[in-house]
N, C-alpha and C. Protein backbone atom coordinates (compact mmCIF):
# COMPACT_ATOMS: atom_id res chain seq x y z
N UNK A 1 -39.11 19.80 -27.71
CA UNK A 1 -39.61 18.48 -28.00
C UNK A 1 -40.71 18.14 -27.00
N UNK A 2 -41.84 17.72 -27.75
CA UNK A 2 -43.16 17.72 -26.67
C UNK A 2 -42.64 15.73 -26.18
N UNK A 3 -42.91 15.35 -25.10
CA UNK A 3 -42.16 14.30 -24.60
C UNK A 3 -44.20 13.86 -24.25
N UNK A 4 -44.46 12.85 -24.60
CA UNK A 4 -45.82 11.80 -23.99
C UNK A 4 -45.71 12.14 -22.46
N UNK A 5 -46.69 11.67 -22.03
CA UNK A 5 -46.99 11.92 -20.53
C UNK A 5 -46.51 11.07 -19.71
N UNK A 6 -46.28 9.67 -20.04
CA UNK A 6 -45.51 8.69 -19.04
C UNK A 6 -43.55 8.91 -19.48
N UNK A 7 -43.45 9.99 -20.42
CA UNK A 7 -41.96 10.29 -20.32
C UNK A 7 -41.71 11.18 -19.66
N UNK A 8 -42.90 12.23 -19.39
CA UNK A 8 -42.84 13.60 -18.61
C UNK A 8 -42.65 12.64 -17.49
N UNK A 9 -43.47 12.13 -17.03
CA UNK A 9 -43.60 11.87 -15.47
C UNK A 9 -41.60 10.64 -15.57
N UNK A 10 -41.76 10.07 -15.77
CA UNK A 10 -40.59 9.07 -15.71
C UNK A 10 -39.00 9.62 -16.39
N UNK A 11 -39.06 10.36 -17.18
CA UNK A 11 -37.85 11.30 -17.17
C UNK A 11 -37.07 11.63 -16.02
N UNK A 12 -37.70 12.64 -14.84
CA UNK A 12 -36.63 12.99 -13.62
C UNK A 12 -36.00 12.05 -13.02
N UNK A 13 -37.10 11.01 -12.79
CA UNK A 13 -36.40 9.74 -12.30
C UNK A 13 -35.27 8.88 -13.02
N UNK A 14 -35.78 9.28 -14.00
CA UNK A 14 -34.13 8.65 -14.93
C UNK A 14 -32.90 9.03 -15.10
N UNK A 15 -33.34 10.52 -14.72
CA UNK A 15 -32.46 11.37 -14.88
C UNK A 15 -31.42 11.33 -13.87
N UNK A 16 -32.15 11.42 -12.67
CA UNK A 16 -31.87 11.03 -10.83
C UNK A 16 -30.89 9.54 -11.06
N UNK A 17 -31.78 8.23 -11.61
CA UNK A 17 -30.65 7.39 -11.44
C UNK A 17 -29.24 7.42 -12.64
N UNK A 18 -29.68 7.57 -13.34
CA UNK A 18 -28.55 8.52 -14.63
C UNK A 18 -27.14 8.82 -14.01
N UNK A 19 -27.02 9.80 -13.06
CA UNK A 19 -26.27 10.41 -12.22
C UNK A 19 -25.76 9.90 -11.19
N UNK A 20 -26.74 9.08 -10.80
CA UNK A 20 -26.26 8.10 -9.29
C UNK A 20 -25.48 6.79 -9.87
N UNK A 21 -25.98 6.15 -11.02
CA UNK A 21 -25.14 5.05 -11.82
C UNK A 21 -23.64 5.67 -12.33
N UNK A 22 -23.49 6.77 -12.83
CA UNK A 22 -22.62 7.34 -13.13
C UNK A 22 -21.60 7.75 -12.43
N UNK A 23 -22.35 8.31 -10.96
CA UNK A 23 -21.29 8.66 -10.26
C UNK A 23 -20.68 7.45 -9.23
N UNK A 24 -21.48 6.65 -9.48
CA UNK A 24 -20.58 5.14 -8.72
C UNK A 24 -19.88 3.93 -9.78
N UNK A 25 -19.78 4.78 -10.48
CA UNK A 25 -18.78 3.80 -11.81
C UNK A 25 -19.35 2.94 -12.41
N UNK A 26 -20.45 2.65 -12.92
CA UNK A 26 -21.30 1.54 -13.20
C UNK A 26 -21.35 2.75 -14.60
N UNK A 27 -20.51 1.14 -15.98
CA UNK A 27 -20.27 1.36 -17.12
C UNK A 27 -21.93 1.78 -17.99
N UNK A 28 -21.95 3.14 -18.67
CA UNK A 28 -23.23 3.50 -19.33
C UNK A 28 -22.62 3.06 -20.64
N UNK A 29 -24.12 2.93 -21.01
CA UNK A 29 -24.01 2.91 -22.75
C UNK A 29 -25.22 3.42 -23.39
N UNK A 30 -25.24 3.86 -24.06
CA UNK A 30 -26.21 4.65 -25.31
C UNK A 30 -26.50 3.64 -26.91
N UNK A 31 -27.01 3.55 -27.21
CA UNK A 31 -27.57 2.65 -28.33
C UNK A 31 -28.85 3.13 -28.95
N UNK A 32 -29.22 2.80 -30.22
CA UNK A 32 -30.35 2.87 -30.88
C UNK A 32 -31.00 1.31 -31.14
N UNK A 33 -31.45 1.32 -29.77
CA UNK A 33 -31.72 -0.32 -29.85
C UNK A 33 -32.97 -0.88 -29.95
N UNK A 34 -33.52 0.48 -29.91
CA UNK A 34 -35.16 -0.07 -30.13
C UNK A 34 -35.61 1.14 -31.68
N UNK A 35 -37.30 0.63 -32.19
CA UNK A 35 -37.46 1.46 -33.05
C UNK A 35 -38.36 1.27 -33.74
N UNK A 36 -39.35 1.97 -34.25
CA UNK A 36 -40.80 1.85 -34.97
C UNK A 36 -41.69 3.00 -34.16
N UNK A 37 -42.62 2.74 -34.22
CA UNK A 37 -43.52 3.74 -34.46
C UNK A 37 -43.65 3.92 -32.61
N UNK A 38 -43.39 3.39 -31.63
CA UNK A 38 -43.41 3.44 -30.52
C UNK A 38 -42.83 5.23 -30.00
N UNK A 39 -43.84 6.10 -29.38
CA UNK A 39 -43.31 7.54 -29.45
C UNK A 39 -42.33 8.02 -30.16
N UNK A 40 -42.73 7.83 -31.45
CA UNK A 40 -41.81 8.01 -32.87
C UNK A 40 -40.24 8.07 -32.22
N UNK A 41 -40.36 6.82 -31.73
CA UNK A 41 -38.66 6.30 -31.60
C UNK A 41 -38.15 5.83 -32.72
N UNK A 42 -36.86 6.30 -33.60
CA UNK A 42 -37.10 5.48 -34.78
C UNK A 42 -35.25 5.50 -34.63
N UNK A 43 -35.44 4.54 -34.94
CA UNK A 43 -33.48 3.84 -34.75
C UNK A 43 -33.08 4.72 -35.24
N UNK A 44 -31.34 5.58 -34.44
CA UNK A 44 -30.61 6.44 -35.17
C UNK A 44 -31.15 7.23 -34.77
N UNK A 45 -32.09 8.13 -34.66
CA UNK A 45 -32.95 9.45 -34.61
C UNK A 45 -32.75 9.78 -33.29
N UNK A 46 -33.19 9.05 -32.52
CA UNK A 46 -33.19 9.52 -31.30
C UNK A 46 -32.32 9.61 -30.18
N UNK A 47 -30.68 8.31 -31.18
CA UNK A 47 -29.26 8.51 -30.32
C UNK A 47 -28.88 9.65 -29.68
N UNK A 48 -29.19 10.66 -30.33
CA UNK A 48 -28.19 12.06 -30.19
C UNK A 48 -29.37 12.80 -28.80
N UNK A 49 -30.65 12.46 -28.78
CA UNK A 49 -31.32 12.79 -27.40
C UNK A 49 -31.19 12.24 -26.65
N UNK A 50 -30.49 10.55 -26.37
CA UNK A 50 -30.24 10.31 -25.59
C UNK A 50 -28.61 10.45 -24.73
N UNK A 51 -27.81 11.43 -25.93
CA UNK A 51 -26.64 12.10 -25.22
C UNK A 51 -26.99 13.14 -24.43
N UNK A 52 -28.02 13.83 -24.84
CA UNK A 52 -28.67 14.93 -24.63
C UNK A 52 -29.38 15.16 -22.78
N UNK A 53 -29.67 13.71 -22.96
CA UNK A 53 -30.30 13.45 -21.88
C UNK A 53 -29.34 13.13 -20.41
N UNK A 54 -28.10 12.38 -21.06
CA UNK A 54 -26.77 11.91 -20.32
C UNK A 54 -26.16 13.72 -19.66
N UNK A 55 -26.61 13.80 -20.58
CA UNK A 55 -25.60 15.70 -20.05
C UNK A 55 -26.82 16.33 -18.99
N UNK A 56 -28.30 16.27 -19.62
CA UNK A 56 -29.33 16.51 -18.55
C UNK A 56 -29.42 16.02 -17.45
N UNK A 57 -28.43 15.01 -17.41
CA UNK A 57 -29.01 14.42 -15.76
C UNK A 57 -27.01 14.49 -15.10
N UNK A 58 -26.49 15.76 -15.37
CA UNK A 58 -25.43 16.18 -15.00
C UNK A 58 -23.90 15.90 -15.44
N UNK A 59 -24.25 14.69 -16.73
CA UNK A 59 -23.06 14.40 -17.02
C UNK A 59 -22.10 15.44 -17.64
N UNK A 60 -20.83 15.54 -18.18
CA UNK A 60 -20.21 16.70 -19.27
C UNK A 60 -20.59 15.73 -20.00
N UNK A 61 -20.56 17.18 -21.49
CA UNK A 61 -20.80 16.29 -23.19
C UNK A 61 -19.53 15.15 -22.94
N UNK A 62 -18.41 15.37 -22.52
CA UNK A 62 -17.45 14.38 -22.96
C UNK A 62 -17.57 12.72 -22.20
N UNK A 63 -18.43 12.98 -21.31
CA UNK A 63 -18.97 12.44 -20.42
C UNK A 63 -20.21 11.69 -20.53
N UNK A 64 -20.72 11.89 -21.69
CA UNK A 64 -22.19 11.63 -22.28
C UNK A 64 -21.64 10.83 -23.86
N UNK A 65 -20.69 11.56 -24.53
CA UNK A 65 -20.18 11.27 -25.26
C UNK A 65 -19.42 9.62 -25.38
N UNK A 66 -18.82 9.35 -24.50
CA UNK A 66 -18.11 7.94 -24.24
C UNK A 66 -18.73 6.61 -24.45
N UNK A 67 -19.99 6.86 -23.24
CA UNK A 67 -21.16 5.91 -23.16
C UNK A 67 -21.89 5.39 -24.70
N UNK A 68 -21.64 6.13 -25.64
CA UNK A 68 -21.88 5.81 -26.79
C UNK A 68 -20.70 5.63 -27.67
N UNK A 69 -19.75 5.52 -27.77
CA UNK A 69 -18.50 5.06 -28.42
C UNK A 69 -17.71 4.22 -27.99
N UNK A 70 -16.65 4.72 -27.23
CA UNK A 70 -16.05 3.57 -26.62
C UNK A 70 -16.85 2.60 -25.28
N UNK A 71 -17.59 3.04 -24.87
CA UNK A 71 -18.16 1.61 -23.90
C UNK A 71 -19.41 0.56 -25.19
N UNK A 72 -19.96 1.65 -25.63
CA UNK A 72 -20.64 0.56 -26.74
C UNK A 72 -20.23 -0.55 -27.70
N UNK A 73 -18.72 -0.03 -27.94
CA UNK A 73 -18.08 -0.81 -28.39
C UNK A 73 -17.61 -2.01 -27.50
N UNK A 74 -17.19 -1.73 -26.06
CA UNK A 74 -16.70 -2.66 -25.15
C UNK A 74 -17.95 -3.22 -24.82
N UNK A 75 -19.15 -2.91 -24.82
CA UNK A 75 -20.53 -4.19 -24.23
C UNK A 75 -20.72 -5.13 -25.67
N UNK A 76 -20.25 -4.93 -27.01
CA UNK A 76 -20.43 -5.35 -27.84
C UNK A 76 -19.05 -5.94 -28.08
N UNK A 77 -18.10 -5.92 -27.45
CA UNK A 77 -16.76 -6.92 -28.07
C UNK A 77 -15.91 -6.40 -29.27
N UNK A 78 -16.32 -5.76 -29.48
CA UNK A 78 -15.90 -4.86 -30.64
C UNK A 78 -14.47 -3.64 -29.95
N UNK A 79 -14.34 -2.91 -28.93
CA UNK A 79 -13.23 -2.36 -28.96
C UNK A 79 -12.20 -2.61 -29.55
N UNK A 80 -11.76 -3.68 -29.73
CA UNK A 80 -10.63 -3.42 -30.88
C UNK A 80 -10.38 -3.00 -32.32
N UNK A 81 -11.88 -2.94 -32.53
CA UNK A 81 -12.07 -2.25 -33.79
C UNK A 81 -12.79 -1.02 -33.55
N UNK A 82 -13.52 -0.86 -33.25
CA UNK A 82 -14.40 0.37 -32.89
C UNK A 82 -13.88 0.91 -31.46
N UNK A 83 -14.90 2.14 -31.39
CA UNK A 83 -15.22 3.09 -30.17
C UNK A 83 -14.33 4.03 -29.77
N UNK A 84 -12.95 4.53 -30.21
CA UNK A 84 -12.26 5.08 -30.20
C UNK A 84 -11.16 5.46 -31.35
N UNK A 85 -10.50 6.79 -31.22
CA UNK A 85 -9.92 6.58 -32.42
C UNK A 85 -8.38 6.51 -32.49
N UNK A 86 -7.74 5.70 -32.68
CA UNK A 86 -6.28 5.03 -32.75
C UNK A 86 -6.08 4.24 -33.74
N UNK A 87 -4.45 4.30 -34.09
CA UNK A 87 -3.90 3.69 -34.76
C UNK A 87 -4.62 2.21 -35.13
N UNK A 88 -5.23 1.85 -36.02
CA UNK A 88 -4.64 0.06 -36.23
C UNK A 88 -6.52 0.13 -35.99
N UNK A 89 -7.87 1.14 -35.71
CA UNK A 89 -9.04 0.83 -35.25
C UNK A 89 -9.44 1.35 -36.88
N UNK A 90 -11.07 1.01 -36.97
CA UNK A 90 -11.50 1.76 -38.35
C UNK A 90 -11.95 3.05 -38.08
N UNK A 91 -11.95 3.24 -39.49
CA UNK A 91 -11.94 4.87 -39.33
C UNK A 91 -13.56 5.53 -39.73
N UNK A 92 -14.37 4.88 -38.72
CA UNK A 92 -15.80 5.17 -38.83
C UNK A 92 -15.82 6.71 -38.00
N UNK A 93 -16.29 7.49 -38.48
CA UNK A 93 -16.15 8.66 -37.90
C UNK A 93 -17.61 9.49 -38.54
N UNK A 94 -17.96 10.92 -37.71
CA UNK A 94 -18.49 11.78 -37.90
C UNK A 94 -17.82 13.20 -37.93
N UNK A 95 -18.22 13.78 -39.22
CA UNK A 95 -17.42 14.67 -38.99
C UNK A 95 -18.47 15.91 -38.59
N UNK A 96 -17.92 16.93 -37.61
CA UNK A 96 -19.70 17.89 -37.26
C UNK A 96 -19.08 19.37 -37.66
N UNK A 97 -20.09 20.41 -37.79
CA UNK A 97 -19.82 21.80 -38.14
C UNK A 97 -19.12 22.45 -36.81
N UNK A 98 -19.93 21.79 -35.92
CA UNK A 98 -20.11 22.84 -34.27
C UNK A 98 -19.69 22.22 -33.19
N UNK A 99 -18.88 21.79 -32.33
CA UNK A 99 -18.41 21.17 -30.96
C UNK A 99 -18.88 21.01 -30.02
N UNK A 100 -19.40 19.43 -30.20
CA UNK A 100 -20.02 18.84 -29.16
C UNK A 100 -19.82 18.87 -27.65
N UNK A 101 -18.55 19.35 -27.36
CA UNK A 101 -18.03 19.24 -26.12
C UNK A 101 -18.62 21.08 -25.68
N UNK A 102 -18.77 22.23 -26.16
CA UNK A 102 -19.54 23.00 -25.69
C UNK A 102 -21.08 23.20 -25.97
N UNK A 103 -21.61 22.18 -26.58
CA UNK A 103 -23.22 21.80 -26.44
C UNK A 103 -23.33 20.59 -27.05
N UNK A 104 -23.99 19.72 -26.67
CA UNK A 104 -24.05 18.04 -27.00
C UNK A 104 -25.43 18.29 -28.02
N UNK A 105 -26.06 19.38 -28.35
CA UNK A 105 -26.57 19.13 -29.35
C UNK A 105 -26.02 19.62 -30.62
N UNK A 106 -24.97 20.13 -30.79
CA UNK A 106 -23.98 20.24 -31.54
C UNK A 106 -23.88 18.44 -32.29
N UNK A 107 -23.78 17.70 -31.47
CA UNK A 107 -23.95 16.31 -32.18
C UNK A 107 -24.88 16.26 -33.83
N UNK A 108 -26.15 17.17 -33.78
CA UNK A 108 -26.95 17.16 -34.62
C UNK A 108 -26.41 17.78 -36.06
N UNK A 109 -24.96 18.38 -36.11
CA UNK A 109 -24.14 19.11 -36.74
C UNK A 109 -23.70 18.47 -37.84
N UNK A 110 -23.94 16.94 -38.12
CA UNK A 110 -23.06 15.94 -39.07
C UNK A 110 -23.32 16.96 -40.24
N UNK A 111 -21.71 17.00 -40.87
CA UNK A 111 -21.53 17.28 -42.13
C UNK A 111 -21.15 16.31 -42.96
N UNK A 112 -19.86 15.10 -42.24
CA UNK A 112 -20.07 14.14 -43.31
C UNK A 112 -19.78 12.70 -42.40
N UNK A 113 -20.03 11.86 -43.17
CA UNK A 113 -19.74 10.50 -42.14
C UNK A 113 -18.75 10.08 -43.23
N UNK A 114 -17.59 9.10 -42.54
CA UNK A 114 -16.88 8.52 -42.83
C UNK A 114 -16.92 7.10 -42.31
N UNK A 115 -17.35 6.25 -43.73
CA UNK A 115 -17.92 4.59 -42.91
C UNK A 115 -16.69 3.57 -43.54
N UNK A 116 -16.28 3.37 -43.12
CA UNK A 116 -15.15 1.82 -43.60
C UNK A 116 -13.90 3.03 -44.66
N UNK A 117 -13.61 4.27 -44.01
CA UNK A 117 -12.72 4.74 -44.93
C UNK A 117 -13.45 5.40 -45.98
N UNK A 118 -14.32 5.29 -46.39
CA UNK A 118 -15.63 5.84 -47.64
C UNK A 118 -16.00 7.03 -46.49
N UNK A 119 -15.86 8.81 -47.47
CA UNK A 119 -16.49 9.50 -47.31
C UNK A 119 -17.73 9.97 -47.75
N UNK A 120 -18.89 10.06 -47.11
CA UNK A 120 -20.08 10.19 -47.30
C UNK A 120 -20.55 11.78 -46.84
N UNK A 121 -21.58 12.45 -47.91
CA UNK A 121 -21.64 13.88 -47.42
C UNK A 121 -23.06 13.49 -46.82
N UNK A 122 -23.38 14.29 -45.52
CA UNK A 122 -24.31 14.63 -44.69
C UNK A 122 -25.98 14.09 -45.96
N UNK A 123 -25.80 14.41 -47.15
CA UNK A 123 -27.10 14.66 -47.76
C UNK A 123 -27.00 12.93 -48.84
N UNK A 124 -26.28 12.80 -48.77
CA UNK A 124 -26.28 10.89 -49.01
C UNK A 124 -26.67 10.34 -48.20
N UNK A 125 -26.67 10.62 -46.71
CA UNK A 125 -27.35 9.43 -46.15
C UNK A 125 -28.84 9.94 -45.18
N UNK A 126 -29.20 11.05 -45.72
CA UNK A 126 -30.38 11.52 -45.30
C UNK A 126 -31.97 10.35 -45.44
N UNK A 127 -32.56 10.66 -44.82
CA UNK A 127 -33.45 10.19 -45.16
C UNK A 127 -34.10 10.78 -46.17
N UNK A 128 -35.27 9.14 -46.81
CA UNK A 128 -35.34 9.68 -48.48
C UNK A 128 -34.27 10.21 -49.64
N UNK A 129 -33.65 9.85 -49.05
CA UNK A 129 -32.34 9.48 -50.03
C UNK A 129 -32.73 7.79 -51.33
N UNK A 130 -33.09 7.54 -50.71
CA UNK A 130 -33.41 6.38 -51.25
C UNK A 130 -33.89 6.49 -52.78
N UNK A 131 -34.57 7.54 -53.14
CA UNK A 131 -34.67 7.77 -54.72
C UNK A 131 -33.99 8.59 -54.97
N UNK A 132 -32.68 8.96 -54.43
CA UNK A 132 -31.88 10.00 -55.47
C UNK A 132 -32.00 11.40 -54.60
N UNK A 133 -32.79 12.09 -53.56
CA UNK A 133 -33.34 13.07 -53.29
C UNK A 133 -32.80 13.16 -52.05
N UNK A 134 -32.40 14.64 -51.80
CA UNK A 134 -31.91 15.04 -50.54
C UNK A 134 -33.43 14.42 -49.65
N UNK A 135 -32.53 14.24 -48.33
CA UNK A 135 -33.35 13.90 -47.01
C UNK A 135 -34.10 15.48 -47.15
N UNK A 136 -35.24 15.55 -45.77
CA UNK A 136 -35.39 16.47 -44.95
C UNK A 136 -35.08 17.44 -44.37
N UNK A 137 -35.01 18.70 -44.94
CA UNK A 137 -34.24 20.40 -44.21
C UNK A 137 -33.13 20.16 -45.65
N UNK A 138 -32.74 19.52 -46.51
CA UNK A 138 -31.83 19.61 -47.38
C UNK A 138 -32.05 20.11 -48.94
């Protein structure tokens, strides 16, 4: 992934405090919170690089993994329904081919999502789906 020049340069440094926030307990979270045409950041797309990035600056996948489920759910009030999976929570899930916990880009693996209990296959919610037509690579 070719990264713009003020991400080249500002990356290590993020990376550096990434690790130092992390390793003094200060709660991370991951989100797709921004999005448009800004270094083709585009909501959703770029979640799974920023796990990517959590493991680059020394975290484990399972460790990179959290910051986007269960704490996202707890900065949003939502843990009792979301961010983890237990009895009595919904059953929003991803299901993947390949295991994230021995490469976090394994994340990129969705075969099917499961949203409110409704199973959805990987090529329903592709992009350009929207007229009927598999997304992209499908």
């Amino acid at each position: 992934m070719t990264e713009p020049l003020w991400a080249r340069n500002a990356v290590p440094v993020l990376k550096k405090n990434t690790e130092a926030f992390f390793d003094a307990g200060v709660l991370l979270t991951v989100g797709s919170d921004s999005g448009g045409a800004v270094a083709h950041n585009f909501q959703g797309y770029n979640l799974i690089r920023e796990f990517e990035l959590f493991v680059d600056s020394g975290l484990s996948p399972m460790d990179a993994i959290v910051p986007g489920t269960r704490n996202a759910a707890m900065m949003v009030g939502t843990e009792k329904k979301l961010g983890t999976v237990e009895p009595g929570k919904l059953a929003d899930l991803i299901l993947l081919t390949e295991d994230p916990l021995k490469d976090i880009r394994n994340l990129r693996s969705v075969e099917r999502v499961i949203l409110n209990g409704k199973v959805f296959h990987r090529n329903e919610l592709s992009y350009g789906n929207a007229n009927g037509q598999p997304g992209p690579g499908h």
